[in-house]
C-alpha atoms as a PDB file:
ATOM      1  CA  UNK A   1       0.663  -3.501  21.697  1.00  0.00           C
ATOM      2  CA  UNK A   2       1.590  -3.916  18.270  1.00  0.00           C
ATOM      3  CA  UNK A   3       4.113  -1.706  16.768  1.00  0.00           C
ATOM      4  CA  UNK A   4       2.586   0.044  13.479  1.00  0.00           C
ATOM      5  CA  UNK A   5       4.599   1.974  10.590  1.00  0.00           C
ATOM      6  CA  UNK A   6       3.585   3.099   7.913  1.00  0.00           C
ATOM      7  CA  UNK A   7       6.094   3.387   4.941  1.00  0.00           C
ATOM      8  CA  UNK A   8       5.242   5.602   1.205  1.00  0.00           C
ATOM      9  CA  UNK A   9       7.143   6.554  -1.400  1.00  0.00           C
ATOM     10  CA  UNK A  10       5.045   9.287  -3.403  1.00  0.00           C
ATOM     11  CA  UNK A  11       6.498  11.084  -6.425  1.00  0.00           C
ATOM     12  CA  UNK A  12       3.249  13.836  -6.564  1.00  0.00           C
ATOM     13  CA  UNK A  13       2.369  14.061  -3.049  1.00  0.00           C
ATOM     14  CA  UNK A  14      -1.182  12.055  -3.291  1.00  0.00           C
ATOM     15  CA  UNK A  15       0.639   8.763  -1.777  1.00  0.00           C
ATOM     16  CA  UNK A  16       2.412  10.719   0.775  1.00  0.00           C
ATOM     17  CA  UNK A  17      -1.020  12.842   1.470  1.00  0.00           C
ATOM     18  CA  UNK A  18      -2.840   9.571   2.399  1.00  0.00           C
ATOM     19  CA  UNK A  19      -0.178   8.480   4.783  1.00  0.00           C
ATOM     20  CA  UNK A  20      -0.199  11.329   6.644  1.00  0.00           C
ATOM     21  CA  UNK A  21      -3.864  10.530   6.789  1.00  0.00           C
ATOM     22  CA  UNK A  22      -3.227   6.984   7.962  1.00  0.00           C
ATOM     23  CA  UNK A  23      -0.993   8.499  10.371  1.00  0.00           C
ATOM     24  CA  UNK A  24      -3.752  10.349  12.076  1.00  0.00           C
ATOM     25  CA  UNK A  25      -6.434   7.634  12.123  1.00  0.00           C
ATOM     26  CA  UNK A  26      -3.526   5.271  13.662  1.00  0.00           C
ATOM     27  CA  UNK A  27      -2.544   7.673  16.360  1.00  0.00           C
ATOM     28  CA  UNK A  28       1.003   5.248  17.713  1.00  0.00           C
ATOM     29  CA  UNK A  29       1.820   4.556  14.012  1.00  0.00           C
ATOM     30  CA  UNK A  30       5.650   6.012  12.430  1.00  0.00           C
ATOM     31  CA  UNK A  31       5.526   7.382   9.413  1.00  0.00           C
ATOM     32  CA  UNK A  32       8.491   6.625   7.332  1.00  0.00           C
ATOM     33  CA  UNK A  33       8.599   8.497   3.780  1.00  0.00           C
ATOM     34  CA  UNK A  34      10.739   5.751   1.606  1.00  0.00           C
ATOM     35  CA  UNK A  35      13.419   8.757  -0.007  1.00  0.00           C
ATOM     36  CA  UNK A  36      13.834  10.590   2.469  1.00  0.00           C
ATOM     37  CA  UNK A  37      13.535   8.015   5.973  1.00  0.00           C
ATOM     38  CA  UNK A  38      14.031   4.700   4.597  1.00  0.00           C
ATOM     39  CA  UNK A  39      17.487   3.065   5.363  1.00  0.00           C
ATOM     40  CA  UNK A  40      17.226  -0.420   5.137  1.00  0.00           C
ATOM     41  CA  UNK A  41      15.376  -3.227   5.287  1.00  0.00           C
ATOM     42  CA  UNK A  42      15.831  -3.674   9.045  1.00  0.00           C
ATOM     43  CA  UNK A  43      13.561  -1.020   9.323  1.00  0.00           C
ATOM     44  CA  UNK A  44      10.893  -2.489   7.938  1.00  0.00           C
ATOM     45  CA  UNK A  45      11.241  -5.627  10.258  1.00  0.00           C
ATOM     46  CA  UNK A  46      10.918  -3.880  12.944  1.00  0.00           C
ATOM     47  CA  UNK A  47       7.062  -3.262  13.005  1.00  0.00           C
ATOM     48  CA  UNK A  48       4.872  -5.859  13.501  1.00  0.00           C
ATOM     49  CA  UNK A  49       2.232  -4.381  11.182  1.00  0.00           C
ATOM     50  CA  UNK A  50       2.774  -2.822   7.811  1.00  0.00           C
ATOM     51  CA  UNK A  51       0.907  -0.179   5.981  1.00  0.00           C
ATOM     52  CA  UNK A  52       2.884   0.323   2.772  1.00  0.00           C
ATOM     53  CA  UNK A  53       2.061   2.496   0.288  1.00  0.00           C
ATOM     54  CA  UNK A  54       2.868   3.113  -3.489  1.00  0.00           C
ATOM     55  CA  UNK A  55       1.182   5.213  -6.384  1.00  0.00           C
ATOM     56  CA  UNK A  56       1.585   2.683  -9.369  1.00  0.00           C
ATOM     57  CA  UNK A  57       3.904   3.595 -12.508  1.00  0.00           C
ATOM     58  CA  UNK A  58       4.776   2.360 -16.227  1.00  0.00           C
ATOM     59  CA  UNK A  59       3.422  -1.203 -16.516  1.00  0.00           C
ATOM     60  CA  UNK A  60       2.046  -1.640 -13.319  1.00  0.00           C
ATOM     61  CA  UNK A  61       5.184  -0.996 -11.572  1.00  0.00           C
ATOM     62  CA  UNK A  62       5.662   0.319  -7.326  1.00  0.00           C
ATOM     63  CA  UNK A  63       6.750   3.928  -6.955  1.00  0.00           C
ATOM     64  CA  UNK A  64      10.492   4.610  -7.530  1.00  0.00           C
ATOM     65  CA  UNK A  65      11.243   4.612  -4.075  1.00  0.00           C
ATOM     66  CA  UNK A  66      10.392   0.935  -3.745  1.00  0.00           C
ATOM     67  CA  UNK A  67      12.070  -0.119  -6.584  1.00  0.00           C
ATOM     68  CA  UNK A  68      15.338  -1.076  -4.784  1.00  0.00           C
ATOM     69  CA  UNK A  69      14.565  -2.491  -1.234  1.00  0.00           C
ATOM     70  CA  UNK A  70      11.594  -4.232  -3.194  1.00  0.00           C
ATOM     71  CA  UNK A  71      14.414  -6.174  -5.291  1.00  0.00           C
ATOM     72  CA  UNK A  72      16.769  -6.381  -1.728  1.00  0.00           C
ATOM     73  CA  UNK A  73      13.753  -8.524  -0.184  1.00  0.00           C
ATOM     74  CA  UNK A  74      13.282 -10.623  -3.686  1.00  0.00           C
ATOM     75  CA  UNK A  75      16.922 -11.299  -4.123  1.00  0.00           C
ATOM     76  CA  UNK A  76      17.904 -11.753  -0.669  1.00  0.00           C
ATOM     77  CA  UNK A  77      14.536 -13.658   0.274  1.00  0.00           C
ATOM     78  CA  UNK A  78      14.250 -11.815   3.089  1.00  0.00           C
ATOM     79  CA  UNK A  79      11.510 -13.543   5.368  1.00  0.00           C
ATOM     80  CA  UNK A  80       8.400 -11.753   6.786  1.00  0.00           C
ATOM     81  CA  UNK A  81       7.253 -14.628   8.394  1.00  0.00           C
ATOM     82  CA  UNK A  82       4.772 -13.021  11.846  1.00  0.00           C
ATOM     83  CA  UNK A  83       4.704  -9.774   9.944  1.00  0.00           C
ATOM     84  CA  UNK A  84       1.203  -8.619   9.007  1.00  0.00           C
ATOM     85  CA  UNK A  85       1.069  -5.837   5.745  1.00  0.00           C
ATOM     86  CA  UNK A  86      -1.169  -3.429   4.671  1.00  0.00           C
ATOM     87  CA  UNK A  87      -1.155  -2.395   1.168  1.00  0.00           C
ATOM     88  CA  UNK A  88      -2.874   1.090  -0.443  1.00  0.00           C
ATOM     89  CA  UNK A  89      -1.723   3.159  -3.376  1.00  0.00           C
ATOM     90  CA  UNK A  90      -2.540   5.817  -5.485  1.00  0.00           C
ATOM     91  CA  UNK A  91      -3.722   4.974  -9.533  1.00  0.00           C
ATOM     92  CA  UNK A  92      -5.611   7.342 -12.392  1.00  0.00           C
ATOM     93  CA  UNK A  93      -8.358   4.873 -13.726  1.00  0.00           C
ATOM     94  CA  UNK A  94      -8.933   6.637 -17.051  1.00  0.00           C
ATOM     95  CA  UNK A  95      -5.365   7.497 -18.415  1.00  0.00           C
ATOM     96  CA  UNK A  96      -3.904   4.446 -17.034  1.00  0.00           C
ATOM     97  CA  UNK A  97      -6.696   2.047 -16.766  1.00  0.00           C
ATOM     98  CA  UNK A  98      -4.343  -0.940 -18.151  1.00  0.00           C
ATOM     99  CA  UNK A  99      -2.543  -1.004 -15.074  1.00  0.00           C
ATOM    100  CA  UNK A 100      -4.700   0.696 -12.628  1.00  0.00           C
ATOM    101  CA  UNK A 101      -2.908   0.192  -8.968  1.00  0.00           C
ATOM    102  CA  UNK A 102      -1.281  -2.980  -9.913  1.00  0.00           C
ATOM    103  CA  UNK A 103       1.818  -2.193  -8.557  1.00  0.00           C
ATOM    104  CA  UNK A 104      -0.506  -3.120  -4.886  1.00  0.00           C
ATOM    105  CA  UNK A 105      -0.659  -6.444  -6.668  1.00  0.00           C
ATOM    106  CA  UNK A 106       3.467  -6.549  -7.219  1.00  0.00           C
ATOM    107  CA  UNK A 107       3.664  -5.996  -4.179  1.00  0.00           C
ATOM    108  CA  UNK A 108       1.338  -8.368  -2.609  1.00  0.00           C
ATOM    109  CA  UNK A 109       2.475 -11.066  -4.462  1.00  0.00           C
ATOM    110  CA  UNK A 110       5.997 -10.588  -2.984  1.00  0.00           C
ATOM    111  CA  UNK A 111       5.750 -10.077   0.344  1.00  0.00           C
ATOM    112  CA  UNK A 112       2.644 -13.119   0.437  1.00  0.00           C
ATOM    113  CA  UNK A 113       5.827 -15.212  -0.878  1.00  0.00           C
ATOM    114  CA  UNK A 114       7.993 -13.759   1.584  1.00  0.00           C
ATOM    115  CA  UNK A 115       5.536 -14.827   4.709  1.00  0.00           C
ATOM    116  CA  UNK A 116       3.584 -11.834   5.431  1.00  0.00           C
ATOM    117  CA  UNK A 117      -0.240 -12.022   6.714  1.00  0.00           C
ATOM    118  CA  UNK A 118      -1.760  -9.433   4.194  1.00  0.00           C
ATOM    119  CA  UNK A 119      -5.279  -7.817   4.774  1.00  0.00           C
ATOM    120  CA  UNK A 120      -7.019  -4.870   4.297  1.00  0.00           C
ATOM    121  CA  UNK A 121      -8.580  -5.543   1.076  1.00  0.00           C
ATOM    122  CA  UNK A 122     -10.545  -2.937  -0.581  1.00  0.00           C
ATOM    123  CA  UNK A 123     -13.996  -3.234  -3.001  1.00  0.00           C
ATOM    124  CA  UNK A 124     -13.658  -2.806  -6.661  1.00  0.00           C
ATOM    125  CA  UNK A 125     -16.589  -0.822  -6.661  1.00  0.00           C
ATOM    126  CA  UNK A 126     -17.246   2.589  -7.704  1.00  0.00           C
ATOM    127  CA  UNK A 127     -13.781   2.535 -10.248  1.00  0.00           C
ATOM    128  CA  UNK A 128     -13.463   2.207 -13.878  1.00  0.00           C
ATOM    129  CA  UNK A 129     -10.378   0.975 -15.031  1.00  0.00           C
ATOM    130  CA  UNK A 130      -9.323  -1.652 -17.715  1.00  0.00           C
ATOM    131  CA  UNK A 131      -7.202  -4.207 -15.734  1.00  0.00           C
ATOM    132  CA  UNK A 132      -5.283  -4.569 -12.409  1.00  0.00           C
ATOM    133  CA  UNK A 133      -3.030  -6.877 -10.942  1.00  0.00           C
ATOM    134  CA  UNK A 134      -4.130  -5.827  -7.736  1.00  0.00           C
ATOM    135  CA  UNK A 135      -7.482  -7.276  -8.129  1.00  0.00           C
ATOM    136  CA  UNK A 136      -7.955 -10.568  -6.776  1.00  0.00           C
ATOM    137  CA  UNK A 137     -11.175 -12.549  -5.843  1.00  0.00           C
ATOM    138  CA  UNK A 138     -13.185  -9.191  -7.111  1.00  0.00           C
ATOM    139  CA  UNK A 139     -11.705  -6.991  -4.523  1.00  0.00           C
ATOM    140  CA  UNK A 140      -8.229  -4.932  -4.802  1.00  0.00           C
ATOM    141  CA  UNK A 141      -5.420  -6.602  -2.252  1.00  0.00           C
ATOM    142  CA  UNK A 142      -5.612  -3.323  -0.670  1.00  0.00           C
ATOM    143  CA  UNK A 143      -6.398   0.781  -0.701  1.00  0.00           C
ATOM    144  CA  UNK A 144      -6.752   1.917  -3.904  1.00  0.00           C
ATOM    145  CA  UNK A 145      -7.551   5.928  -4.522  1.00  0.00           C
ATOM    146  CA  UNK A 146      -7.475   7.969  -7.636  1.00  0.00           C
ATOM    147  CA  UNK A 147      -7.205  11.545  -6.694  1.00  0.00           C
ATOM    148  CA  UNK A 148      -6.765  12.510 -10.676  1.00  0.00           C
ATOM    149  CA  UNK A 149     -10.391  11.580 -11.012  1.00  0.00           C
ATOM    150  CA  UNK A 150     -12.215  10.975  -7.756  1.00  0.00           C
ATOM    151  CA  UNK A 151     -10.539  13.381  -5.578  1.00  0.00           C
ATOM    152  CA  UNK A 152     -13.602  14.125  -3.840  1.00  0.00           C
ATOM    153  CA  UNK A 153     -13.686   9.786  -3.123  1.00  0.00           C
ATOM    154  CA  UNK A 154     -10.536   9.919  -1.422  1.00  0.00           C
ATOM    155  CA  UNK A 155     -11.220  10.623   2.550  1.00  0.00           C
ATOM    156  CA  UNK A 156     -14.105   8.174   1.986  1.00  0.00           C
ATOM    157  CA  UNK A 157     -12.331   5.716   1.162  1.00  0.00           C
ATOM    158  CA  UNK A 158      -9.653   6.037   3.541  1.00  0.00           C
ATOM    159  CA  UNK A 159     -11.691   6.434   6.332  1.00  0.00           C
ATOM    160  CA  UNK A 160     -13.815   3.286   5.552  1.00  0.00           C
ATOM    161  CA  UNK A 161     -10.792   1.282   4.587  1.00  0.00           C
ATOM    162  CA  UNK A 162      -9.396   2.010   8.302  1.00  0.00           C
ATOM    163  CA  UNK A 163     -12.231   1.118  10.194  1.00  0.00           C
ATOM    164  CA  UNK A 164     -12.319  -2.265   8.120  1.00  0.00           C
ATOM    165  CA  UNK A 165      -8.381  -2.372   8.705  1.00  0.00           C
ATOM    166  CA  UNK A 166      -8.680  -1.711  12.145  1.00  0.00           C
ATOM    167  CA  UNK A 167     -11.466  -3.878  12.902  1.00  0.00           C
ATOM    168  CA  UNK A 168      -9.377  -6.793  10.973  1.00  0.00           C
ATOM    169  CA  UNK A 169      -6.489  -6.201  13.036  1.00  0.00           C
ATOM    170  CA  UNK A 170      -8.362  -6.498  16.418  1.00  0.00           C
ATOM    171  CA  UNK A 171      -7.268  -2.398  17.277  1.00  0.00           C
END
């Protein structure tokens, strides 16, 4: 059986809220917060599949949390090569609709170049929002949420996301 974890950082909670969600609906899964149960990058080899998770800040950029073992697997090209990754983060379409979730697309980008299998892609549908490097192909590369502004959204879309995730995966 594959070995799940599931790895946040979340600054406000609504990243970290999620998780815990995806921790129920993927019953064997770990959940590692990034500050407070993240030590290195090791860590994050050892799971077969990925569900990473980042609210997006600034100019599209992951959750502070991420910021250094996201440079780590840049600099050191650490390979991911047989690892499959999950990607869903937290965004607010109408203050920050210039970057809405892109730092899902940051992310994407980089571990795609590292080797990873990603899936779970998510429908554009239903958001308002400017621009995002997380859309690709009309669809975002993963889970995107805005609890600022479609709280009531949220469980919808988490609980259809994982029953497309889960259905992708073969679980």
């Amino acid at each position: 059986m594959a070995k799940i974890g599931i790895f946040y950082g979340s600054s406000g909670g609504v990243t970290g809220a999620v998780a815990e969600k995806l921790e129920e609906l993927f019953e064997d899964a770990d959940l590692i917060n990034m500050e407070e149960d993240f030590d290195d990058i090791d860590q994050l080899l050892g799971y077969d599949i990925l569900l990473l998770g980042s609210s997006t800040w600034g100019q599209g950029d992951p959750q502070r949390d991420w910021v250094d073992p996201l440079y780590e697997i840049e600099s050191d090209d650490v390979d991911f090569s047989g690892k499959t990754i999950a990607l869903f983060g937290a965004g607010d379409q109408e203050t920050h609709g210039e970057h809405f979730v892109s730092a899902l697309g940051k992310m994407y980008d980089l571990f795609k170049k590292r080797g990873a299998k990603l899936v779970g892609s998510f429908p554009t549908e239903g958001f308002t929002y400017e621009f995002s490097l997380a859309e690709r192909d009309g669809k975002f590369v993963g889970l995107a949420f805005d609890d600022v502004n479609q709280s009531d959204l949220t469980e919808e879309r988490v609980e259809k996301w994982v029953a497309g995730l889960k259905e992708e995966l073969g679980l």
